[in-house]
N, C-alpha and C. Protein backbone atom coordinates (compact mmCIF):
# COMPACT_ATOMS: atom_id res chain seq x y z
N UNK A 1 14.54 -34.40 24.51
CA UNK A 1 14.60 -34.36 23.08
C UNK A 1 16.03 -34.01 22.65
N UNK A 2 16.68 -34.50 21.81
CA UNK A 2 17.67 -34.01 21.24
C UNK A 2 17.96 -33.48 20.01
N UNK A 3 19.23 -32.37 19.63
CA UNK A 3 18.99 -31.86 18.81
C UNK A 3 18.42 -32.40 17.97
N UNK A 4 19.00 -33.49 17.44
CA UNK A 4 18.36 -33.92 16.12
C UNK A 4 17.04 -33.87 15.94
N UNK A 5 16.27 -34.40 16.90
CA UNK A 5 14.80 -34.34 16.75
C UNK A 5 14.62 -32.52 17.12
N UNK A 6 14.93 -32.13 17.65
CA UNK A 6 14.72 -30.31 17.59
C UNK A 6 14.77 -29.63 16.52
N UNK A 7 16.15 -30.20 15.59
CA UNK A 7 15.77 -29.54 14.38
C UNK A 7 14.69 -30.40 12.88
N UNK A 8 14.60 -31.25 13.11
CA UNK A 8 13.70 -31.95 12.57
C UNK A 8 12.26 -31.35 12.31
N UNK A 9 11.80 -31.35 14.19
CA UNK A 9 10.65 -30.97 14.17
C UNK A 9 10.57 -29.15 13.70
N UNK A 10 11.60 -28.37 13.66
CA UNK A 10 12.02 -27.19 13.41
C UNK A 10 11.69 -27.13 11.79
N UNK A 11 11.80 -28.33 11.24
CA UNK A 11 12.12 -28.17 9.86
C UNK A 11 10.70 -28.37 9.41
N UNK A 12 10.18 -29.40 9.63
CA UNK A 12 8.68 -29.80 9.73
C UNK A 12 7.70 -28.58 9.78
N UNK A 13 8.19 -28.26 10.52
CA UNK A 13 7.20 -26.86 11.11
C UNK A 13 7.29 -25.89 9.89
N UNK A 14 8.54 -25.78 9.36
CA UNK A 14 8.82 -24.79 8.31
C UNK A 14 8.02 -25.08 7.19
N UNK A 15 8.18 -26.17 6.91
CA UNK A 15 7.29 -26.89 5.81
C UNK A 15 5.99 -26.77 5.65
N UNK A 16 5.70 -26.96 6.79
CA UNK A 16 4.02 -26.87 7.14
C UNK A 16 3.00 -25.09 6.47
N UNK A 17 4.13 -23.94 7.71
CA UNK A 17 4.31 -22.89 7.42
C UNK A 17 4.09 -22.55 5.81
N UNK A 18 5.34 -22.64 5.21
CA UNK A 18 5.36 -22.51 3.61
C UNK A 18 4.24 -23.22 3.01
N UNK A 19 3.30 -24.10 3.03
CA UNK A 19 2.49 -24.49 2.63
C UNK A 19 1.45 -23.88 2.74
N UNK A 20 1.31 -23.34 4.17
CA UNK A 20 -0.14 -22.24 4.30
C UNK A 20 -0.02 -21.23 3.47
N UNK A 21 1.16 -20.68 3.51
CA UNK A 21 1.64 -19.25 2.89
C UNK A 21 1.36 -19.72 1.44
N UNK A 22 1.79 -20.39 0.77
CA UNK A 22 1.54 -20.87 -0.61
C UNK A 22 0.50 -20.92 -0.69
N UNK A 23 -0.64 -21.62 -0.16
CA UNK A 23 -2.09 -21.64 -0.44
C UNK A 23 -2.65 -20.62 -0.17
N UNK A 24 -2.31 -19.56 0.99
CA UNK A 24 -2.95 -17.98 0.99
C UNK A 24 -2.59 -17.33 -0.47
N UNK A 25 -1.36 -17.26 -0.70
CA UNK A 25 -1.23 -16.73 -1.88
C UNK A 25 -1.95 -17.44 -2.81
N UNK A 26 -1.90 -18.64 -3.50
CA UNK A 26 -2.36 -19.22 -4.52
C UNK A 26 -4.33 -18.68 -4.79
N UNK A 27 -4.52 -18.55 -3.48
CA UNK A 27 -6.11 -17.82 -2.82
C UNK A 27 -6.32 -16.55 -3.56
N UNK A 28 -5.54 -15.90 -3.26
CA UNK A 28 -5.43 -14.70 -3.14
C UNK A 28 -4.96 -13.98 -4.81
N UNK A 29 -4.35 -14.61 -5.17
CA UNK A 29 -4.06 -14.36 -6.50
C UNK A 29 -5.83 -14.99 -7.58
N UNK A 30 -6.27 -16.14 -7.28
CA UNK A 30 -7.45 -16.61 -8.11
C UNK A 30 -8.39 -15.37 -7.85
N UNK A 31 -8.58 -14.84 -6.61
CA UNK A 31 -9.56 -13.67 -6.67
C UNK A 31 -9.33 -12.32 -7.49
N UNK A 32 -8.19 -12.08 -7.27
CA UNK A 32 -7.10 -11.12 -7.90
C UNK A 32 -7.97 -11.34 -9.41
N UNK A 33 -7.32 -12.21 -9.97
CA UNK A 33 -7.35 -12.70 -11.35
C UNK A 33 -9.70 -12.74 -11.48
N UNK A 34 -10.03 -13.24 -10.96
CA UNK A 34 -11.58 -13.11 -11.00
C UNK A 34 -11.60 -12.00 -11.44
N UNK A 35 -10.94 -11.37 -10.15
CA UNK A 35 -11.88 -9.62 -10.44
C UNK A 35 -11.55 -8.50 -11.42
N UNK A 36 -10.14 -9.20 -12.17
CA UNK A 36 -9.92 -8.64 -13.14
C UNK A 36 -10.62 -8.94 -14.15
N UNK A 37 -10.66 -10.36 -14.33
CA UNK A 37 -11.55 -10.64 -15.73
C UNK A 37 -12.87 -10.39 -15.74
N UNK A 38 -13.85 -10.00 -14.28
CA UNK A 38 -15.14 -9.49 -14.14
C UNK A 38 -14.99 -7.95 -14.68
N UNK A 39 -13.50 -7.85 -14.20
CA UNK A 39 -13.85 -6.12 -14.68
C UNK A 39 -13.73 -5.95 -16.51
N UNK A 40 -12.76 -6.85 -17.41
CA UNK A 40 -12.99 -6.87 -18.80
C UNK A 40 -14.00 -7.06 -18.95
N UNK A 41 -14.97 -8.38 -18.76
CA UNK A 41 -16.02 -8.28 -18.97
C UNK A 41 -16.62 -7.13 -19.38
N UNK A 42 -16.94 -6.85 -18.41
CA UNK A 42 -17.93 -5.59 -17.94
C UNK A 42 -17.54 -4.23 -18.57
N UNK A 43 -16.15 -4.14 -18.76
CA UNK A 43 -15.94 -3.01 -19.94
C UNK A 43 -15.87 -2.99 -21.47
N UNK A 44 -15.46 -4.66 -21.93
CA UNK A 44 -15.94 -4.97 -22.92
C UNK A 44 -17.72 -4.46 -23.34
N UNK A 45 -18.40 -4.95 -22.60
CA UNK A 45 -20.15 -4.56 -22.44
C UNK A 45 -19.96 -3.83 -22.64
N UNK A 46 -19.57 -2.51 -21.67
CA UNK A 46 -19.73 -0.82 -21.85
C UNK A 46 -19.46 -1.01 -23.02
N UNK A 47 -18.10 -0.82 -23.67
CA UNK A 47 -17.59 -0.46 -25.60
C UNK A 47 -18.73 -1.20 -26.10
N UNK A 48 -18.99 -2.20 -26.34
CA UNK A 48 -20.07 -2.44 -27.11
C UNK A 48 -21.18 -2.17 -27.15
N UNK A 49 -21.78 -2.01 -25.55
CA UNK A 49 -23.49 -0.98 -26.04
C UNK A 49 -23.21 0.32 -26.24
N UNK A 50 -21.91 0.89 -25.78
CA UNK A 50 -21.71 2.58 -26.10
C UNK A 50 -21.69 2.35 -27.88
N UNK A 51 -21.12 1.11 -28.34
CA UNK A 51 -21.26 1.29 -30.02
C UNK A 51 -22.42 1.35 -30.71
N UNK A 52 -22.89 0.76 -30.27
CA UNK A 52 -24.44 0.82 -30.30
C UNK A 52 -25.29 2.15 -30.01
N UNK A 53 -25.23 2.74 -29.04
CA UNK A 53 -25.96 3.45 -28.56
C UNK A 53 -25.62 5.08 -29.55
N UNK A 54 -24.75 4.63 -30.09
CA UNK A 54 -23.65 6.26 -30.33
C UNK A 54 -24.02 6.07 -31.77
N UNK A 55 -24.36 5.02 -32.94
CA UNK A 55 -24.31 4.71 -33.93
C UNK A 55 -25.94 4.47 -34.71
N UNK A 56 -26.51 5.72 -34.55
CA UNK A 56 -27.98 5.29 -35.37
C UNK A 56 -28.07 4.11 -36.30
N UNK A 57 -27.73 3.85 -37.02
CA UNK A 57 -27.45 2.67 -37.88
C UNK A 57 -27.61 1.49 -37.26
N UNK A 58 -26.58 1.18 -36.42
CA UNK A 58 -26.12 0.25 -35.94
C UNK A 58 -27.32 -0.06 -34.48
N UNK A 59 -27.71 1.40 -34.03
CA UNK A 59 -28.77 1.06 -32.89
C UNK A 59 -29.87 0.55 -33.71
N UNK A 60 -30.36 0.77 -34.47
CA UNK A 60 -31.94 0.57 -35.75
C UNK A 60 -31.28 -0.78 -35.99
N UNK A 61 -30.62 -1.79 -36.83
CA UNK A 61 -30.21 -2.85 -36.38
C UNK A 61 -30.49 -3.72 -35.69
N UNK A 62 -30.12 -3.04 -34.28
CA UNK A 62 -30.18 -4.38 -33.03
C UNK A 62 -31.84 -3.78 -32.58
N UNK A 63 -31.99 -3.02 -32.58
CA UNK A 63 -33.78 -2.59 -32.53
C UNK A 63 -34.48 -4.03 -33.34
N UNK A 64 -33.98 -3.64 -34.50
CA UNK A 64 -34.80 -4.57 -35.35
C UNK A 64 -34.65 -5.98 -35.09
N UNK A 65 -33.38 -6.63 -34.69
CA UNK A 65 -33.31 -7.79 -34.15
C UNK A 65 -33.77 -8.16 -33.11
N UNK A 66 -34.06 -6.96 -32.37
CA UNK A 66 -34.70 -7.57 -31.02
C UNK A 66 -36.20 -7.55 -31.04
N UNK A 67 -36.53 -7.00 -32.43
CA UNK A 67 -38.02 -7.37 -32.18
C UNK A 67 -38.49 -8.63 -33.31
């Protein structure tokens, strides 16, 4: 083999490399980002039934709507 093809396939390889690494990350960040917006979610909920729950008024209300 000669250089040329040594660094070729050298370079190739690099390429390849950076591509996995890019898609681990790109992975890795969408879950990231999931589990943040599962966690707004889910604290949004809390503030809003704690408004509820804390607010006679406002609990008699959704009482009444839910029946």
């Amino acid at each position: 083999m000669s250089g040329r093809s040594l660094r070729e396939g050298l370079a190739a390889l690099g390429v390849v490399l950076s591509l996995v690494f890019v898609g681990t990350e790109i992975r890795q960040n969408t879950i990231a980002t999931r589990a943040a917006t599962l966690n707004d979610l889910a604290a949004g909920s809390r503030d809003w039934l704690m408004s509820i729950a804390t607010n006679p008024e406002l609990a008699s209300v959704w009482r009444r709507g839910l029946e």
